[in-house]
C-alpha atoms as a PDB file:
ATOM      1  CA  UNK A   1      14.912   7.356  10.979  1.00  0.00           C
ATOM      2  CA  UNK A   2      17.146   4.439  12.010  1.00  0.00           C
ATOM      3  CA  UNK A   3      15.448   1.248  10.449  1.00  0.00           C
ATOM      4  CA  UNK A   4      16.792  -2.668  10.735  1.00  0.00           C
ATOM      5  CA  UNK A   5      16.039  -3.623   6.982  1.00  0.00           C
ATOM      6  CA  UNK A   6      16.907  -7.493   6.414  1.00  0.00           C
ATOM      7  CA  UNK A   7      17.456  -8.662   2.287  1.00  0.00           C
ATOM      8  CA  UNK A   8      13.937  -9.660   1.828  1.00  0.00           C
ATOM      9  CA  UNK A   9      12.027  -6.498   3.191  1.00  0.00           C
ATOM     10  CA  UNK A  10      11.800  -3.648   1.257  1.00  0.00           C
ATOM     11  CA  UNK A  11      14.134  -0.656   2.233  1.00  0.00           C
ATOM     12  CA  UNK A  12      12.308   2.658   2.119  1.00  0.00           C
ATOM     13  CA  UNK A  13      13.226   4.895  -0.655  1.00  0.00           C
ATOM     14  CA  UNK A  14      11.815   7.899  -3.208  1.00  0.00           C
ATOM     15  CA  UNK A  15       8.846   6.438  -2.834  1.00  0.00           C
ATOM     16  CA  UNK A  16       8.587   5.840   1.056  1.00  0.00           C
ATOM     17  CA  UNK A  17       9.708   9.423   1.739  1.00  0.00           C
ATOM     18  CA  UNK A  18       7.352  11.100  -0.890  1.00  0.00           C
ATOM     19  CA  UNK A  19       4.906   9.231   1.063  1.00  0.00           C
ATOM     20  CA  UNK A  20       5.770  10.137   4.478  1.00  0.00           C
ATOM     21  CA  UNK A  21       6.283  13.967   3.148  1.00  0.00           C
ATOM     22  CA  UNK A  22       2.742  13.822   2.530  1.00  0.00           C
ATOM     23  CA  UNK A  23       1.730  11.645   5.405  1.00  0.00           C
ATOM     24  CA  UNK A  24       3.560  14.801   7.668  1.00  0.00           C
ATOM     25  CA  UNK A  25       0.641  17.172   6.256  1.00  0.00           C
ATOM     26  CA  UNK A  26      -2.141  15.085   7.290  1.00  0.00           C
ATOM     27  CA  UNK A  27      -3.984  15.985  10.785  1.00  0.00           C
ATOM     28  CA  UNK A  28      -2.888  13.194  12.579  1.00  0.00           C
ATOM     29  CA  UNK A  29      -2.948  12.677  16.342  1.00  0.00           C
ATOM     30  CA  UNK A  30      -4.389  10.709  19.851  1.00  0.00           C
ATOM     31  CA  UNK A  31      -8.101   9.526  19.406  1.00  0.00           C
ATOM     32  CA  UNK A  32      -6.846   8.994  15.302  1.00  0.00           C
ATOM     33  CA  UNK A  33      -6.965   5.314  13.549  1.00  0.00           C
ATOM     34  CA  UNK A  34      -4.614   4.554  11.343  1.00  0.00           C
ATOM     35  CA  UNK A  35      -3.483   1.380   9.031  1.00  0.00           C
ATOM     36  CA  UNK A  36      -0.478   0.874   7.037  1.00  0.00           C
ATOM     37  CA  UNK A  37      -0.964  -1.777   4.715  1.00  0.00           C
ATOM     38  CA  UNK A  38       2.036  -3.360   2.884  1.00  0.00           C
ATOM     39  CA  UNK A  39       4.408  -1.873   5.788  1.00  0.00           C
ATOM     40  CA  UNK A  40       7.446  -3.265   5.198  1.00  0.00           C
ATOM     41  CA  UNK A  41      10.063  -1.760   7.557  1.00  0.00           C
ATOM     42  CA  UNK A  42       6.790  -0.465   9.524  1.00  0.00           C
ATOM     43  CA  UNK A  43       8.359   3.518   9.024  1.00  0.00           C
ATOM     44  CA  UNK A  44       5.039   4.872   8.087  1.00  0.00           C
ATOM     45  CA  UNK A  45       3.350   2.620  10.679  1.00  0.00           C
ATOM     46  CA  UNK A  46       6.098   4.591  13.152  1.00  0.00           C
ATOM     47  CA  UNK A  47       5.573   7.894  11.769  1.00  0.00           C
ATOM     48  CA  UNK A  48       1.846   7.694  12.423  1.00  0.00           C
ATOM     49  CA  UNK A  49       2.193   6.147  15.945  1.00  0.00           C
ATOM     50  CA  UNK A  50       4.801   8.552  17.257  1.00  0.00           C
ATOM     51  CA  UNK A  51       2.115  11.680  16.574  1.00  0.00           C
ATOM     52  CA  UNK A  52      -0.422   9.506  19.055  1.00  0.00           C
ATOM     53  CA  UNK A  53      -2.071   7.528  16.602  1.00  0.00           C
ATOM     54  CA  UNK A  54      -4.019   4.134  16.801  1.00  0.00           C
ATOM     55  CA  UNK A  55      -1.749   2.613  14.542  1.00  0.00           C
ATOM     56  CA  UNK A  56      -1.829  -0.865  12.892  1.00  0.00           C
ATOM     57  CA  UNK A  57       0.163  -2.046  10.478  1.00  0.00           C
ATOM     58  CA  UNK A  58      -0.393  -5.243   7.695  1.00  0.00           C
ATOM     59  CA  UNK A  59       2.347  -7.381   5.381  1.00  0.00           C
ATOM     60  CA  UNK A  60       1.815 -10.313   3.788  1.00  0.00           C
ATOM     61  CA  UNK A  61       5.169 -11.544   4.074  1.00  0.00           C
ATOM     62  CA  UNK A  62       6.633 -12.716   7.176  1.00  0.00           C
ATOM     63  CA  UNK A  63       9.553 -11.395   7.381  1.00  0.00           C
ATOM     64  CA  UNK A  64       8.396  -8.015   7.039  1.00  0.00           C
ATOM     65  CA  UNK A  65       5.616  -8.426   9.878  1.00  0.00           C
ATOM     66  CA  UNK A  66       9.106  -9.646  12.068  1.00  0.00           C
ATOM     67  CA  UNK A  67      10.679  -6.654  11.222  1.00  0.00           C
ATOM     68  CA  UNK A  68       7.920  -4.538  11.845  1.00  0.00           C
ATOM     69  CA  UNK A  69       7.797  -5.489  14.743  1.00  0.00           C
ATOM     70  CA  UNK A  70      11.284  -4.861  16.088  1.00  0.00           C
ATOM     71  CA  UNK A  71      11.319  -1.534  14.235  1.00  0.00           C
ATOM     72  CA  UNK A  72       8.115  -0.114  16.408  1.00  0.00           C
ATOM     73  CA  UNK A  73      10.275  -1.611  19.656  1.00  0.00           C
ATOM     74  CA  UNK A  74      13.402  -0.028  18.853  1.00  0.00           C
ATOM     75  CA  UNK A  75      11.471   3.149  18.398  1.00  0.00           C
ATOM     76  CA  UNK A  76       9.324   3.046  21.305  1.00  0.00           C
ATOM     77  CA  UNK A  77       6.160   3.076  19.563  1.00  0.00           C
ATOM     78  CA  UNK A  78       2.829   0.615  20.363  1.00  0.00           C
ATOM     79  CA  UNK A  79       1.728  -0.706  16.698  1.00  0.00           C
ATOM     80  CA  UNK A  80      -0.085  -3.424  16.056  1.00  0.00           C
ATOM     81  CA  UNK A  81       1.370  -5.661  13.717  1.00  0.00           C
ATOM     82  CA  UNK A  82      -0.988  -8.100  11.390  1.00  0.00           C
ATOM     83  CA  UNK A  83       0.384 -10.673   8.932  1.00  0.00           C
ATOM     84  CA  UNK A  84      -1.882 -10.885   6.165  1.00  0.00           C
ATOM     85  CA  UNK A  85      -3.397  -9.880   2.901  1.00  0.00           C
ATOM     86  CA  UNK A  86      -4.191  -6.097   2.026  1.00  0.00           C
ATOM     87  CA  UNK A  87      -7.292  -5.147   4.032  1.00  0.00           C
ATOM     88  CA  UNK A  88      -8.838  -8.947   5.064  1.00  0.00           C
ATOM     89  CA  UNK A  89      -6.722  -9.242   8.493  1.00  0.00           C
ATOM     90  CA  UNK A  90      -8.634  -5.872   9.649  1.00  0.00           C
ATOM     91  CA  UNK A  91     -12.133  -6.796   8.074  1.00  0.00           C
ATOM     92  CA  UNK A  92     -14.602  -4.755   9.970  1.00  0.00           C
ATOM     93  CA  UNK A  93     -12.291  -2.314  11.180  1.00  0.00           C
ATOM     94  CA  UNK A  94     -12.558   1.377  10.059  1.00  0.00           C
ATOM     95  CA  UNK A  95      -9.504   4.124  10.010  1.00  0.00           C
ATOM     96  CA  UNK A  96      -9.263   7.748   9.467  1.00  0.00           C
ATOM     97  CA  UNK A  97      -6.078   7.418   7.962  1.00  0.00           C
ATOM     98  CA  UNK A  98      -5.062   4.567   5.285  1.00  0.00           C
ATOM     99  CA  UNK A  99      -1.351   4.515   3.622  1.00  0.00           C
ATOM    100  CA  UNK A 100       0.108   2.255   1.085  1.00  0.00           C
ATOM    101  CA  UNK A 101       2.908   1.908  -0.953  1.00  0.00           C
ATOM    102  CA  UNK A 102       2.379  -1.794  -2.697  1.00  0.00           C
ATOM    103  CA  UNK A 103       4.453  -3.422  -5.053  1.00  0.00           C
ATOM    104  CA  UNK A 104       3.282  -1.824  -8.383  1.00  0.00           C
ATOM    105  CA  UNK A 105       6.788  -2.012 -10.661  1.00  0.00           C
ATOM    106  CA  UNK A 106       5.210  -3.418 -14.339  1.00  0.00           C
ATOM    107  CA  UNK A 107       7.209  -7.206 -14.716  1.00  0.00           C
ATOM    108  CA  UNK A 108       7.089  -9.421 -17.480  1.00  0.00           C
ATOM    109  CA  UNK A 109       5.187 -11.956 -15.465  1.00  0.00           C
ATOM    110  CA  UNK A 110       1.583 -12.219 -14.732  1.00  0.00           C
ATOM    111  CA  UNK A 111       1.585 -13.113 -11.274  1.00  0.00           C
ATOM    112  CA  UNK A 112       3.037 -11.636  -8.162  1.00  0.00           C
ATOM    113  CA  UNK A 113       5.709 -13.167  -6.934  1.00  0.00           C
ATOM    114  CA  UNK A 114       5.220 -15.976  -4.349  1.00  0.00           C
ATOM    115  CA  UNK A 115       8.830 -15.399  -3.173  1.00  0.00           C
ATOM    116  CA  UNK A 116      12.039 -13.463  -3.211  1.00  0.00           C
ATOM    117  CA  UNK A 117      12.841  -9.852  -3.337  1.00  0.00           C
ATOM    118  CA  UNK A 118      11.064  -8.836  -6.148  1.00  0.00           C
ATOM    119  CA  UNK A 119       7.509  -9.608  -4.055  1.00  0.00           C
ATOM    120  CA  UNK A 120       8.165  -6.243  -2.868  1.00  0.00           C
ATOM    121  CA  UNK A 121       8.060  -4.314  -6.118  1.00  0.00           C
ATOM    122  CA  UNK A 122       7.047  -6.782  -8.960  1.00  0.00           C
ATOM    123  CA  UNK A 123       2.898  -6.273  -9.320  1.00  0.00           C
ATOM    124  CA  UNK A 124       2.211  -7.943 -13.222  1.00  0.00           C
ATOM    125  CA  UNK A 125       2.361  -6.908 -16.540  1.00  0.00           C
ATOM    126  CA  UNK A 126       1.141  -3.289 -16.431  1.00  0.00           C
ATOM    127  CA  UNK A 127       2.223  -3.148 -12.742  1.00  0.00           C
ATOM    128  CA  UNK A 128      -1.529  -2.692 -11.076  1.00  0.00           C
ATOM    129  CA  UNK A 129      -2.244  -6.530  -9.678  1.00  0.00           C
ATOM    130  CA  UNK A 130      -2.051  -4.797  -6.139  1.00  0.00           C
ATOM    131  CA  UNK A 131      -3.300  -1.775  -6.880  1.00  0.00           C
ATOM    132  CA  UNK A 132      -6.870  -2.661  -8.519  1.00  0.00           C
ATOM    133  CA  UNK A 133      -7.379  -4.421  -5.980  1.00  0.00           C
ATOM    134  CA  UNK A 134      -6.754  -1.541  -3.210  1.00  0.00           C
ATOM    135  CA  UNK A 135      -8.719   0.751  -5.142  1.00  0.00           C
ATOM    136  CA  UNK A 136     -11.899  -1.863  -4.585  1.00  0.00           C
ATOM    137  CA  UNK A 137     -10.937  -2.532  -1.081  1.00  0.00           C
ATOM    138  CA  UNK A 138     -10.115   0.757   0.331  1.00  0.00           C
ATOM    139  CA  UNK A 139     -13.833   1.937   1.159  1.00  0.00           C
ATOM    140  CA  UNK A 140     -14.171  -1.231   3.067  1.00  0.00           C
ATOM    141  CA  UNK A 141     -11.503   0.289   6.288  1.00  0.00           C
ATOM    142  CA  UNK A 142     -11.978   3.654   6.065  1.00  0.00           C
ATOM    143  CA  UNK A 143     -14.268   5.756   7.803  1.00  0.00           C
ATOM    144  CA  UNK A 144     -16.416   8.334   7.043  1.00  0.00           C
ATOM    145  CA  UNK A 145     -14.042  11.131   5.959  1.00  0.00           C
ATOM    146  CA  UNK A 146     -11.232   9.297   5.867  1.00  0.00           C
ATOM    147  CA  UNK A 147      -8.504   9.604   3.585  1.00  0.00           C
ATOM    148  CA  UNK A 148      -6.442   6.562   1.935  1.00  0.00           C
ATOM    149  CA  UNK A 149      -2.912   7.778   0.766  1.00  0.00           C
ATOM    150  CA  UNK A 150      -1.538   5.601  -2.256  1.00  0.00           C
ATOM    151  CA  UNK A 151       2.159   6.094  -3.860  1.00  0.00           C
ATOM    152  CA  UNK A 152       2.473   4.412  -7.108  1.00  0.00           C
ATOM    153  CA  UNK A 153       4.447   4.979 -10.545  1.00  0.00           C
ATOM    154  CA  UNK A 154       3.844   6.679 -12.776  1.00  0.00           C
ATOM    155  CA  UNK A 155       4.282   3.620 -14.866  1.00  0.00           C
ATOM    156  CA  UNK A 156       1.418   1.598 -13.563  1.00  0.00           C
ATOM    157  CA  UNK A 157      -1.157   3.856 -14.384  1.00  0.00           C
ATOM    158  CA  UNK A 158      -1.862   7.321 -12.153  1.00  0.00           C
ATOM    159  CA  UNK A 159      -5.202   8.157 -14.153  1.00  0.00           C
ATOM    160  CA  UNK A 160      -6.431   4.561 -13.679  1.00  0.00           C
ATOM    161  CA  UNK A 161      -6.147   4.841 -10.270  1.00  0.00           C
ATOM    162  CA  UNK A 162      -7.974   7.681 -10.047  1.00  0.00           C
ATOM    163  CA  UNK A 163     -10.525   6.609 -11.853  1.00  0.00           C
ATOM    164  CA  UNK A 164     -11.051   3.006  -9.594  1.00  0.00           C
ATOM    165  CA  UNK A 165     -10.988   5.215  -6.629  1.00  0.00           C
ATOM    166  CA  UNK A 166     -13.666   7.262  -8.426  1.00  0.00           C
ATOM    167  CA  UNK A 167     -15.930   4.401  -8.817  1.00  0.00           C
ATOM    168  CA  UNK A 168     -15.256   2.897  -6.162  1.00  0.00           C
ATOM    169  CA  UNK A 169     -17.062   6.155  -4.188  1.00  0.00           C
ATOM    170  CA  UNK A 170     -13.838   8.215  -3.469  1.00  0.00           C
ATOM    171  CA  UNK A 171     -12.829  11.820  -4.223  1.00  0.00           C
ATOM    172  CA  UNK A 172      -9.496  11.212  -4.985  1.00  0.00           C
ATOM    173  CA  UNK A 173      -6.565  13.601  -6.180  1.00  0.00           C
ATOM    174  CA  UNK A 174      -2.891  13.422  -7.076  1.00  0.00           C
ATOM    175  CA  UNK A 175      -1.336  15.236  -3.957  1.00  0.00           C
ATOM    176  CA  UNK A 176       2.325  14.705  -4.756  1.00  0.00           C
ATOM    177  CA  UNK A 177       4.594  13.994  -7.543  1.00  0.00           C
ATOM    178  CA  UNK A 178       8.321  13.900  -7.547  1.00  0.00           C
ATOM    179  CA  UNK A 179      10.591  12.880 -10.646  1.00  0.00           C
ATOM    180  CA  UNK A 180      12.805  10.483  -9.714  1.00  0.00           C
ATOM    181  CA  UNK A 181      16.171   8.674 -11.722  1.00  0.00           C
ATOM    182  CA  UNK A 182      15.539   4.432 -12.188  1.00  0.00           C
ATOM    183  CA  UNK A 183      16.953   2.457  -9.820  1.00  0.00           C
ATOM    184  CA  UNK A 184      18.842  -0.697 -10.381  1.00  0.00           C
ATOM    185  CA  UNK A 185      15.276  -2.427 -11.196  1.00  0.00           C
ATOM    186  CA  UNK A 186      13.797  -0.294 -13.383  1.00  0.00           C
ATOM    187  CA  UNK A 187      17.195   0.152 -14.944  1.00  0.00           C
ATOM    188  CA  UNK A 188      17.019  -3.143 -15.694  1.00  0.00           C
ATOM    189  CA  UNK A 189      14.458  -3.340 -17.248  1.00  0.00           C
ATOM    190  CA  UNK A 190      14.560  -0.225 -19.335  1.00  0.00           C
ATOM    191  CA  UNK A 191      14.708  -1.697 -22.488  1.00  0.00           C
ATOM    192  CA  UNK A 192      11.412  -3.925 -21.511  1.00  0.00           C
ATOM    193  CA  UNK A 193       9.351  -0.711 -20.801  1.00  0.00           C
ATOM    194  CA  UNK A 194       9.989   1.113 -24.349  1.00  0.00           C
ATOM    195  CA  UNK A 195       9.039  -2.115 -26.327  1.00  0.00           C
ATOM    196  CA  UNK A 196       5.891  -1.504 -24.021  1.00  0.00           C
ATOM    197  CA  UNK A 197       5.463   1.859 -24.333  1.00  0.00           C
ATOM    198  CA  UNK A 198       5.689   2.583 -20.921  1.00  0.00           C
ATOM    199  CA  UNK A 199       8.550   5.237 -21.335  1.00  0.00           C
ATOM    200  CA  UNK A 200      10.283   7.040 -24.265  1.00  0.00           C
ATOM    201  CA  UNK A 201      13.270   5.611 -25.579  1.00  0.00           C
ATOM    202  CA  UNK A 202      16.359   6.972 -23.475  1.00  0.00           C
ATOM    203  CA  UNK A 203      13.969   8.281 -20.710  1.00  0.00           C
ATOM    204  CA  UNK A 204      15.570   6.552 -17.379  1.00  0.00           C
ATOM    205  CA  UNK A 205      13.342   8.421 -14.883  1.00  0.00           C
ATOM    206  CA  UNK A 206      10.079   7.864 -13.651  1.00  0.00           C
ATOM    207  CA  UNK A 207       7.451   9.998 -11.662  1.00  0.00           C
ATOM    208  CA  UNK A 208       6.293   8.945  -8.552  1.00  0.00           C
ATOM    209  CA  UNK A 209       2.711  10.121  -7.231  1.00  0.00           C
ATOM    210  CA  UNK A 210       0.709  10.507  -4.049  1.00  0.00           C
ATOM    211  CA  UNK A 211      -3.185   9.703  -4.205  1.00  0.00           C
ATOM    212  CA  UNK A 212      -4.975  10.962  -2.171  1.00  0.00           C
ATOM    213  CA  UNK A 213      -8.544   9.798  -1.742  1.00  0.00           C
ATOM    214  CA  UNK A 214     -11.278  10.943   0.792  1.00  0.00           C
ATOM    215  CA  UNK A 215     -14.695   8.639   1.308  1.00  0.00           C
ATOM    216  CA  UNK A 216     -17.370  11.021   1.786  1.00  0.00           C
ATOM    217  CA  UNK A 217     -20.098  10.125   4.254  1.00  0.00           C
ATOM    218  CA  UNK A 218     -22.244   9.108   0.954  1.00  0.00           C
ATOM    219  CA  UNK A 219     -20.071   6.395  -0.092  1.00  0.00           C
ATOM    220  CA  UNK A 220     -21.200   4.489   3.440  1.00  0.00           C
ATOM    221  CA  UNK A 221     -22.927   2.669   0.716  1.00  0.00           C
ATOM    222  CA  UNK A 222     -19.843   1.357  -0.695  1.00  0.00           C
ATOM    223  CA  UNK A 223     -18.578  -0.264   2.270  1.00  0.00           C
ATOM    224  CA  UNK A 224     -21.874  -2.024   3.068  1.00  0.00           C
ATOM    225  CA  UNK A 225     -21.623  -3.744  -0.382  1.00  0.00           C
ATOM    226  CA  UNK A 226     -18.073  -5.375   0.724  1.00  0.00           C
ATOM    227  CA  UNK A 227     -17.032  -8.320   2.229  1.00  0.00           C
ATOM    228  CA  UNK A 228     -13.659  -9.437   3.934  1.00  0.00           C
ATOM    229  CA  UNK A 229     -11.951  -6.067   2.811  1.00  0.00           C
ATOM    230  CA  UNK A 230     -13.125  -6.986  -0.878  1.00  0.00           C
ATOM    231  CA  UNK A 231     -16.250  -6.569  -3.135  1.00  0.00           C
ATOM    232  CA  UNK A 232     -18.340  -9.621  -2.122  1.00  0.00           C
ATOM    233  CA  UNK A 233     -18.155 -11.101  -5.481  1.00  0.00           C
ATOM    234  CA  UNK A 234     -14.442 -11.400  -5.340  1.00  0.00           C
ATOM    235  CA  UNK A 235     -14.368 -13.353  -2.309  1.00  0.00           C
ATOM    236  CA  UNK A 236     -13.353 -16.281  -1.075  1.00  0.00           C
ATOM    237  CA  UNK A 237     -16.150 -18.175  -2.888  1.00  0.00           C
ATOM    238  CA  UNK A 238     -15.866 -19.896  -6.321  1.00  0.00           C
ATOM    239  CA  UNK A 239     -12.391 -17.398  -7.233  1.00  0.00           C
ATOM    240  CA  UNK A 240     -10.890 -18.714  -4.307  1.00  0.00           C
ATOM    241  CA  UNK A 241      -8.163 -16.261  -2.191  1.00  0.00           C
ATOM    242  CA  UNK A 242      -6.023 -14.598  -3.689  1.00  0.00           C
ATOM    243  CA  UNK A 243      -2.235 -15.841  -4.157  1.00  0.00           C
ATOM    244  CA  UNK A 244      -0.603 -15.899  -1.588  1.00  0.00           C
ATOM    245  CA  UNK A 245      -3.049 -15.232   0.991  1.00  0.00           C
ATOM    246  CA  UNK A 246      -2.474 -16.623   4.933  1.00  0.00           C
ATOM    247  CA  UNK A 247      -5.805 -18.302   5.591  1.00  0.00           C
ATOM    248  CA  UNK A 248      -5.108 -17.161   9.396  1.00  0.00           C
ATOM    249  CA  UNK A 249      -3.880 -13.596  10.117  1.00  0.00           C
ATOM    250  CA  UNK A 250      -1.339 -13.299  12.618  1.00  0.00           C
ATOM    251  CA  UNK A 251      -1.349 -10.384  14.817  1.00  0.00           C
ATOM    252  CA  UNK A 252       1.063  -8.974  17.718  1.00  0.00           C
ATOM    253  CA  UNK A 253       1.049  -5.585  19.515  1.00  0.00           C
ATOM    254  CA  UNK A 254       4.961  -4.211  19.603  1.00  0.00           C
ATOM    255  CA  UNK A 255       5.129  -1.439  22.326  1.00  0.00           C
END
């Protein structure tokens, strides 16, 4: 697929197409919901729309909403495009489908990014600032039966995933893995993830891995409990947003 991809927006890669492999198997069509959260170029926002979908997609950086946007017009396909953060711009909402590949590359910084490239990929110290909190959040937009598919490294911690899901009232499951060589980011920082532990010394390659996580119609429960696309007692109350959040969402149909 034919993508404009500005410096700023993440390009798809390994990770993007192991997604999109597995997003091919899912029973997707018309009558279908479906959100892409941390779209990016919007591909997987695309993918889902051109089989009929509902499709909506959310970034929290505004270039990437832009470019969204023209992506889903030069392709034909109606998205809906939301500038925001993670799951509060479609608070309410409920989807059958949920994918996300979020920045989840371990960095030796505690924060994410509040600018640059690296917003795209950088996600903390052990690389899971983004995905904790989609593990909470997740049961909050899906609906009963619906299935949230999450690429990640094997780097930032599969099993812990897994396990958040878990609690969080999903039956989740690896449903892909692929072995892939370190880019020119994780080759640089190589050295940085063996004084971690995070890989061998000499190993230059990293798994990447599909999630896949179902809510069953039990874990309604779960998504009663939330608030604003996160557990009410990490809302916008006395811990404040979180960094980087647009106080406003921004939202525009591309057809």
């Amino acid at each position: 697929m034919r993508l404009i991809t500005p410096p700023g927006v993440y390009a798809p890669q390994g990770d993007t197409e192991l997604l999109l492999d597995t997003l091919a198997r899912e029973d997707v069509g018309p009558g279908d919901k479906v959100l892409d959260m941390c779209t990016g170029t919007g591909v997987l926002a695309i993918a889902a729309a051109r089989r009929g979908a509902e499709t909506t997609a959310v970034d929290i950086s505004g270039a990437a909403v832009t470019t969204a946007r023209l992506n889903a017009r030069v392709h034909g396909c109606r998205v809906r495009v939301v500038r925001g953060d993670l799951t509060r711009p479609v608070a309410g909402e409920r989807f059958d489908l949920v994918t996300v590949n979020p920045p989840y590359v371990p960095a030796d910084a505690p924060d994410v990014p509040a600018r640059g490239p690296e917003r795209a990929w950088d996600a903390g110290r052990d690389g899971r600032l983004l995905l904790d909190r989609i593990c909470r959040a997740a049961p909050s937009v899906l609906a009963p039966e619906g299935v949230l598919l999450l690429v990640q490294s094997s780097l930032s911690g599969v099993d812990a995933s897994i396990e958040a899901l878990r609690k969080s009232g999903l039956r989740a499951r690896v449903a892909a893995r692929s072995d892939q060589p370190f880019g020119p980011v994780m080759a640089s920082r190589a050295g940085w993830f063996e004084a971690r532990g995070l890989v061998p010394p000499g190993v230059r390659h990293e798994e990447l891995v599909v999630i896949r996580a179902v809510r069953e119609v039990s874990a309604e429960r779960f998504g009663e409990a939330t608030r604003g696309g996160e557990p009410a007692e990490r809302g916008t109350g006395a811990d404040g947003p979180a960094p980087g959040t647009d106080t406003a969402a921004q939202t525009e149909e591309a057809a």
